[in-house]
Protein backbone atom coordinates (compact mmCIF):
# COMPACT_ATOMS: atom_id res chain seq x y z
CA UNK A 1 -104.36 19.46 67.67
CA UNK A 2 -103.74 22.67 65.66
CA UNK A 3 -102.05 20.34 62.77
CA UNK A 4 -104.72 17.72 62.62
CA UNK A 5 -107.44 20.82 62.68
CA UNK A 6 -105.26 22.16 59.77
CA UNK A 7 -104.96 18.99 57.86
CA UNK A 8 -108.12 18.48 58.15
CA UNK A 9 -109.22 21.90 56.47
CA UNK A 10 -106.47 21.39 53.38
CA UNK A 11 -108.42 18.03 52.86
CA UNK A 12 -112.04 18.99 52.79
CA UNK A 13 -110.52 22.03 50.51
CA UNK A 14 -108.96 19.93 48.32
CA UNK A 15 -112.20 17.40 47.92
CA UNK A 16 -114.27 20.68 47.71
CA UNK A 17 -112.21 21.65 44.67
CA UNK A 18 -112.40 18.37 42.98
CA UNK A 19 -116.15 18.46 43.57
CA UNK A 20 -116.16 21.90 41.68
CA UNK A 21 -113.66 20.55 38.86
CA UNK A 22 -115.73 17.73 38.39
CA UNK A 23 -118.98 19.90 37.86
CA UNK A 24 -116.85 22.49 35.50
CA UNK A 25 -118.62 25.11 33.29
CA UNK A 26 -118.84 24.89 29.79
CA UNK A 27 -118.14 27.61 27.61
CA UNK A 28 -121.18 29.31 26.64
CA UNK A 29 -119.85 30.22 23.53
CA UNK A 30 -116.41 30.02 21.47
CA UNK A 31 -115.31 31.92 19.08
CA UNK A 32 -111.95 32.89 16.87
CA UNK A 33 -110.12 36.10 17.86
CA UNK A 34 -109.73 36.95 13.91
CA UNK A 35 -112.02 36.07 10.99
CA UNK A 36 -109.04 35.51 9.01
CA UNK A 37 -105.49 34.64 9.61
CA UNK A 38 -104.13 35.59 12.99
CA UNK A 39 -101.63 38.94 11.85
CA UNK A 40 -98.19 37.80 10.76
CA UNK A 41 -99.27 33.98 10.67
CA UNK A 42 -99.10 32.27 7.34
CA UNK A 43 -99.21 28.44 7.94
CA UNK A 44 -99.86 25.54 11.38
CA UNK A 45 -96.95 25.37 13.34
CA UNK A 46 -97.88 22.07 14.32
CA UNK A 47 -100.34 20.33 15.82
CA UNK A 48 -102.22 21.98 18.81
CA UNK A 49 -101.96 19.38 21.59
CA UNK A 50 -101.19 19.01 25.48
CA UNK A 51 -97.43 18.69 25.26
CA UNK A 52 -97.03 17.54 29.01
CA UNK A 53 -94.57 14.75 29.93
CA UNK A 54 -94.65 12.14 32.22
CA UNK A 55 -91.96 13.40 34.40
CA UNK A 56 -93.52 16.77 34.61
CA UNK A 57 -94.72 18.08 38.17
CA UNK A 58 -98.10 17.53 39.90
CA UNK A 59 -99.46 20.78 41.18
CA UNK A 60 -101.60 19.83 44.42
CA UNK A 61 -101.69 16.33 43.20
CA UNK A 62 -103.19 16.43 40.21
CA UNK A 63 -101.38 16.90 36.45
CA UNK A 64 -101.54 20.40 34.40
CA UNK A 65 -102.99 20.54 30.79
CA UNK A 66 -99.76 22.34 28.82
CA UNK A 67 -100.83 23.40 26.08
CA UNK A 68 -98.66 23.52 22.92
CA UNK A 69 -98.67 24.89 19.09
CA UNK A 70 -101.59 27.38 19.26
CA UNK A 71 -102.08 28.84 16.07
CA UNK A 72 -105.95 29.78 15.63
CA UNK A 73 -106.31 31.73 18.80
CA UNK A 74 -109.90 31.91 20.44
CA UNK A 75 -112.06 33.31 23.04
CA UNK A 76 -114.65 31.00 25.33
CA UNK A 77 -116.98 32.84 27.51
CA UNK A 78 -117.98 31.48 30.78
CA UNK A 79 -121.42 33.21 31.89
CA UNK A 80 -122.21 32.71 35.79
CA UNK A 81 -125.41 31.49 36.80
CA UNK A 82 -128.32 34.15 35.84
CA UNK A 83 -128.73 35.22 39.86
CA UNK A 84 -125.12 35.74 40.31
CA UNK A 85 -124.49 38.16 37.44
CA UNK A 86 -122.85 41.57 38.41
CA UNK A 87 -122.23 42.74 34.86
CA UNK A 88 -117.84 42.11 35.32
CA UNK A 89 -115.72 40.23 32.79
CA UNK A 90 -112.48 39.27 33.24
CA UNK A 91 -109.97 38.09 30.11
CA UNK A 92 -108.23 35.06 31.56
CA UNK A 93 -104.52 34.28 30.44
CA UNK A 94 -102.69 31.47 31.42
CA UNK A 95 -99.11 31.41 31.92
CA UNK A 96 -96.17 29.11 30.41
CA UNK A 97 -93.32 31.08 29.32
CA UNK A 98 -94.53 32.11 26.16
CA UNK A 99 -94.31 28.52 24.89
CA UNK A 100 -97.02 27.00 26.26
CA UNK A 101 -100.60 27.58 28.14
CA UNK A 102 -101.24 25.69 31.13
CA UNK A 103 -105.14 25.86 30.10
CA UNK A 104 -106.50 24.26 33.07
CA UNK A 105 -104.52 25.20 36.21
CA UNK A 106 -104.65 29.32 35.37
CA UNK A 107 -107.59 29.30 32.27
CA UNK A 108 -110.33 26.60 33.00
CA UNK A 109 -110.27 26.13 36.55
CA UNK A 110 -109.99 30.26 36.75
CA UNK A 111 -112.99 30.78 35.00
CA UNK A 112 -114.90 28.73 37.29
CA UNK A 113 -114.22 30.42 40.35
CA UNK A 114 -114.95 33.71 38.58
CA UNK A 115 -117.93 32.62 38.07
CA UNK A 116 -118.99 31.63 41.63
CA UNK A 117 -118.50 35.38 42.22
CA UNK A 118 -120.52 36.43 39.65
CA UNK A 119 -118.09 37.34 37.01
CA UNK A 120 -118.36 36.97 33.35
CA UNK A 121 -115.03 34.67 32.84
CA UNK A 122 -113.57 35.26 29.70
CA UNK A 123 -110.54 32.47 28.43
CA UNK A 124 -108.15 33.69 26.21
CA UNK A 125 -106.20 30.74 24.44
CA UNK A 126 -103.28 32.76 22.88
CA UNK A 127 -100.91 32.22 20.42
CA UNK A 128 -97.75 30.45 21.39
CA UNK A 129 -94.92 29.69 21.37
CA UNK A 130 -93.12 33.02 20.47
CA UNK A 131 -92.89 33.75 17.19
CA UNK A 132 -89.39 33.40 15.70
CA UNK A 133 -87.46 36.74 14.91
CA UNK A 134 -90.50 38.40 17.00
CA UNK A 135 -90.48 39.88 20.99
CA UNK A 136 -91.73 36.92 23.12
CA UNK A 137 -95.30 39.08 23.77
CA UNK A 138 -95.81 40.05 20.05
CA UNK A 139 -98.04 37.91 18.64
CA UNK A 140 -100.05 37.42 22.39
CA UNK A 141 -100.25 41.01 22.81
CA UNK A 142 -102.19 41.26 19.72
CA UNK A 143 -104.96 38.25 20.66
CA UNK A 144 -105.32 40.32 24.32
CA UNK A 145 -105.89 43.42 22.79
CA UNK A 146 -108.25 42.08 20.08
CA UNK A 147 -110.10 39.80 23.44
CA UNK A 148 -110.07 42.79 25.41
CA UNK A 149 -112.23 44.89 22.33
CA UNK A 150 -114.21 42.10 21.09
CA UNK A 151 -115.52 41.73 24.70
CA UNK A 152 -116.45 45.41 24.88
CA UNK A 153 -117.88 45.34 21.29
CA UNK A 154 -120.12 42.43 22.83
CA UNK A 155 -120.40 43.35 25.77
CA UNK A 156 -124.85 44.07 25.53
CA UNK A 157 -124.73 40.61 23.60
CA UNK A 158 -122.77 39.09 26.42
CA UNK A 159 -124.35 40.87 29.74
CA UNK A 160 -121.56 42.56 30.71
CA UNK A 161 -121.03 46.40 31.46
CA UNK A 162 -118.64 47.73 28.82
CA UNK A 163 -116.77 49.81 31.96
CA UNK A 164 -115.89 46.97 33.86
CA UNK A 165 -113.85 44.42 31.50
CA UNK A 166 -110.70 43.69 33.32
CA UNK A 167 -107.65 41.40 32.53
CA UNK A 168 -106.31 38.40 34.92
CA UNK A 169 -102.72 36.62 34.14
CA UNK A 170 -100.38 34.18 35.40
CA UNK A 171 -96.74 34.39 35.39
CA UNK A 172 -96.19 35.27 31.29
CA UNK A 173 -99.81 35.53 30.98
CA UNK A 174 -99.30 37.89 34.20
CA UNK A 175 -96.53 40.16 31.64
CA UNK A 176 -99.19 39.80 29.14
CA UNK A 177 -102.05 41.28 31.07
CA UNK A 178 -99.61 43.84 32.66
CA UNK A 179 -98.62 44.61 28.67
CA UNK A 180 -102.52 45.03 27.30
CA UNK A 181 -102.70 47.73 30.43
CA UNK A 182 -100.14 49.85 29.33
CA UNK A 183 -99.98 49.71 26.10
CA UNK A 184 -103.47 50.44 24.55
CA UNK A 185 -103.63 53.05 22.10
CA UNK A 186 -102.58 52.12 19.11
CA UNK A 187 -103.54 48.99 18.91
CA UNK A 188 -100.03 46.23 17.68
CA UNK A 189 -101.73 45.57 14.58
CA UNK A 190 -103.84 47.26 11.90
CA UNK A 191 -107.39 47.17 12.63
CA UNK A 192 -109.93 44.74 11.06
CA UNK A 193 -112.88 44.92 11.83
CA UNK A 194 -115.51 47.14 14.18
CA UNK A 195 -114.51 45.52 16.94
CA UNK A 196 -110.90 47.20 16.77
CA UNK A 197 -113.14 51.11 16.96
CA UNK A 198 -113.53 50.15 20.29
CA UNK A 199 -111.13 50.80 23.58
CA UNK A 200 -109.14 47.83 24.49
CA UNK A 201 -107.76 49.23 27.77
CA UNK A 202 -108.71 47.04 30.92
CA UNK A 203 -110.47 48.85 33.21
CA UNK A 204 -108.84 46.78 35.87
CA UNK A 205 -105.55 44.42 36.28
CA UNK A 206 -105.12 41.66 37.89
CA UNK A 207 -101.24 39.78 38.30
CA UNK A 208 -100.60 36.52 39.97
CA UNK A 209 -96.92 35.45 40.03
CA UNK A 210 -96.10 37.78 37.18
CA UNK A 211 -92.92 36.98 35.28
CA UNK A 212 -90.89 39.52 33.69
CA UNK A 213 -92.04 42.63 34.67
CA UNK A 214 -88.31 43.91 35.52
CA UNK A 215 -84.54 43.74 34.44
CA UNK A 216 -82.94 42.11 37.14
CA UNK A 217 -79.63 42.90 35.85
CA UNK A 218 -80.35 46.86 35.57
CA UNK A 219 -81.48 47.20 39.53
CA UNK A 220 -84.96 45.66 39.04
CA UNK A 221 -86.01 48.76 36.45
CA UNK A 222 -89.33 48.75 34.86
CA UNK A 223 -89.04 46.43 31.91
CA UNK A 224 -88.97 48.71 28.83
CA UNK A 225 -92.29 47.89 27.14
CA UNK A 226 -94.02 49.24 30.23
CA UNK A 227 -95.30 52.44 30.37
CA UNK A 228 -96.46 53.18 33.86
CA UNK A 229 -98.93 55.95 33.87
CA UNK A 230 -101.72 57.51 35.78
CA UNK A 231 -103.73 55.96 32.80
CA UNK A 232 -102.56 52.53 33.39
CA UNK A 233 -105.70 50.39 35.34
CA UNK A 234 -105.82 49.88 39.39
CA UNK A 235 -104.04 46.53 39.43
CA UNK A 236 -104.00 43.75 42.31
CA UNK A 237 -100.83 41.83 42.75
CA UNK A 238 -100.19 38.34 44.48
CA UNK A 239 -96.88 36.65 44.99
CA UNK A 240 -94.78 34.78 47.00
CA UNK A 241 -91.57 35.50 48.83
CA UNK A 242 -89.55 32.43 47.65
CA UNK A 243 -91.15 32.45 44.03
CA UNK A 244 -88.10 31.37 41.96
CA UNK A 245 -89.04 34.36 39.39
CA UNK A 246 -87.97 36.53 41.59
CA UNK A 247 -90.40 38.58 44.56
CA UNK A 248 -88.74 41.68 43.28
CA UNK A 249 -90.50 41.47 40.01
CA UNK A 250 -93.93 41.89 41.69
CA UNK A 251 -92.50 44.54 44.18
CA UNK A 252 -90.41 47.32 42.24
CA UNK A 253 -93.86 46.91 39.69
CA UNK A 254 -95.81 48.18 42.77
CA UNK A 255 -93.48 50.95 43.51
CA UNK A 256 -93.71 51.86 39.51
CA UNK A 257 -97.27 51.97 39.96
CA UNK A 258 -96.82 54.13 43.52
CA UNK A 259 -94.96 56.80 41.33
CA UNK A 260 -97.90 56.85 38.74
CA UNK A 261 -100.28 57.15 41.33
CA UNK A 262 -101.91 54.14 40.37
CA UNK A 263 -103.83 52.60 43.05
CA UNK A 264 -102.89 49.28 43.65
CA UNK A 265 -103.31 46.82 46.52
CA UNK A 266 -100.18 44.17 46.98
CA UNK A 267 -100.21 41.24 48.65
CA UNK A 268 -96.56 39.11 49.80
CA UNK A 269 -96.54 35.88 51.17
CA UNK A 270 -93.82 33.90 52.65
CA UNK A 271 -93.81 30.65 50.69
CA UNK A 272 -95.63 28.99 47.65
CA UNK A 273 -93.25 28.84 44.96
CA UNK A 274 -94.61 29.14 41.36
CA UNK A 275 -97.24 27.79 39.00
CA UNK A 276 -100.37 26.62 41.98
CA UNK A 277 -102.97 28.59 40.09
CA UNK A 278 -105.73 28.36 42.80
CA UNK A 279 -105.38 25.21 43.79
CA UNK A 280 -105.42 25.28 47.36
CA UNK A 281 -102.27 23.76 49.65
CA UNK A 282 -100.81 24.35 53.11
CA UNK A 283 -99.38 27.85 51.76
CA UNK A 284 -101.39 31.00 52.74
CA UNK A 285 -100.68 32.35 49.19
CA UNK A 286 -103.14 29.87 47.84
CA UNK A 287 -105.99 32.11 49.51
CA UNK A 288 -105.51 34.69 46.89
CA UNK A 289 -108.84 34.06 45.40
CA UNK A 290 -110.26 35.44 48.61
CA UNK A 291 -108.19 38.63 48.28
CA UNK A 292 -108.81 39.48 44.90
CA UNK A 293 -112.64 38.85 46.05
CA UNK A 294 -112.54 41.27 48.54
CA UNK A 295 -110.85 43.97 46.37
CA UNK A 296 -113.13 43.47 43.88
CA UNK A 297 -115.91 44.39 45.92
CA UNK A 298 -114.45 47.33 47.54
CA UNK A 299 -114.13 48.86 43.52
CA UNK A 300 -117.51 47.89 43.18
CA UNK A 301 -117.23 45.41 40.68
CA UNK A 302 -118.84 42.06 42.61
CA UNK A 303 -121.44 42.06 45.16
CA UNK A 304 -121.24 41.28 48.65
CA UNK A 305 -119.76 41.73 51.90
């Protein structure tokens, strides 16, 4: 009886969500991260498209949007419904190894639910893949920080409170947002415009999955382009024990933050894997949405109980 009562709650969660896919958000607006040239692009790369494959993995039965080639890098905001509004905005970055974005499991469908708690969803399409002869966060660390202070430049505009921007990433986009929190001042790149005289530090971090956040090979150490200080924001972190990146990556992080005497609120499940975004299956993992929720409120940045 317990299985068919469980069953039956994984359905009407996974018709709920298809419900809320199918009545997705549009952007309210979209704009380009630089008025000119993205710094140390010269020319297309290619031809921004999905670059999925027919053989590649369903995630809870239903295909992933990988997107390939991004060379003009953008913003799109997602405003919540005028009653829900708590004045929080959180950048969204997908994951996909640097390469690609998948811009619907961890950036569309994201945005939505951040919305049904009253957050200001922000979707950061960065640039990939890598840039050749460049480290694999170069070019992406630049779009965050430039999304992270074009949000707070705009943040009246926008309806936000300019002291409670935050940053949520998957897997690479999880090393990315973990990269914007430590490593804010300078800025990667020269400043262009008044939207660089503003802080790009997140006032909050959120990681799901993250990817690469230590050497496994040197004892699980700190990756070397983290800087873990009491500066660095409170940060939540989600992951699951038999996540083929490796559950050490999410905890030795934690105990890096410990020593900096960043609070931080982890969260270890036993299965799940990698790459389910928040689509919901029999693994408890997949309730992360619910956690992050929850610690939001306690900081004070949705409403609720």
């Amino acid at each position: 009886m317990k299985s068919v009562r469980h069953s039956l709650i994984a359905m009407l969660a996974t018709i709920a969500l298809g419900i809320l896919q199918s009545l997705a958000a549009e952007p309210t607006v979209v704009i380009p991260l630089w008025p000119g040239a993205a710094p140390g692009d010269k020319e297309p790369i290619g031809q921004e498209q999905d670059q999925s494959k027919p053989n590649d993995g369903l995630v809870a039965g239903k295909k992933v949007i990988r997107l390939g080639n991004v060379y003009k890098p953008t913003i799109s905001v997602y405003q919540p419904s005028a009653d829900k509004r708590t004045g929080t905005a959180v950048v969204v970055c997908p994951g996909g190894a640097y390469q690609i974005l998948a811009i619907d499991l961890e950036g569309t469908e994201v945005c939505d639910w951040l919305n049904s708690v009253g957050v200001t969803a922000v979707l950061l399409k960065y640039r990939v893949p890598k840039r050749p002869g460049l480290e694999k966060h170069t070019a992406a660390l630049q779009d965050a920080q430039r999304a992270l202070g074009l949000v707070r430049h705009r943040a009246s505009e926008w309806g936000i409170d300019a002291k409670k921007v935050g940053i949520l990433g998957f897997s690479a986009g999880g090393h990315l947002a973990a990269m914007a929190s430590n490593q804010c001042d300078p800025r990667s790149y020269p400043s262009v415009d008044d939207a660089d005289s503003v802080s790009c530090r997140p006032d909050f971090t959120v990681l799901i999955y993250p990817a690469y956040l230590t050497l496994k090979d040197e004892g699980d150490k700190i990756a070397p382009e983290f800087h873990l200080t009491a500066d660095t924001p409170p940060t939540f972190i989600a992951m699951a024990e038999d996540d083929p990146i490796r559950v050490e990556t999410a905890l030795f992080y934690a105990i890096g933050l410990k020593k900096a005497k960043v609070p931080f609120e982890l969260h270890i499940y036993p299965t799940g894997g990698h790459g389910y975004g928040l689509r919901r299956s029999k693994d408890l993992v997949t309730t992360w949405p619910q956690r992050v929720a929850d610690w939001m409120r306690s900081r004070g940045l949705i409403e609720g109980n």
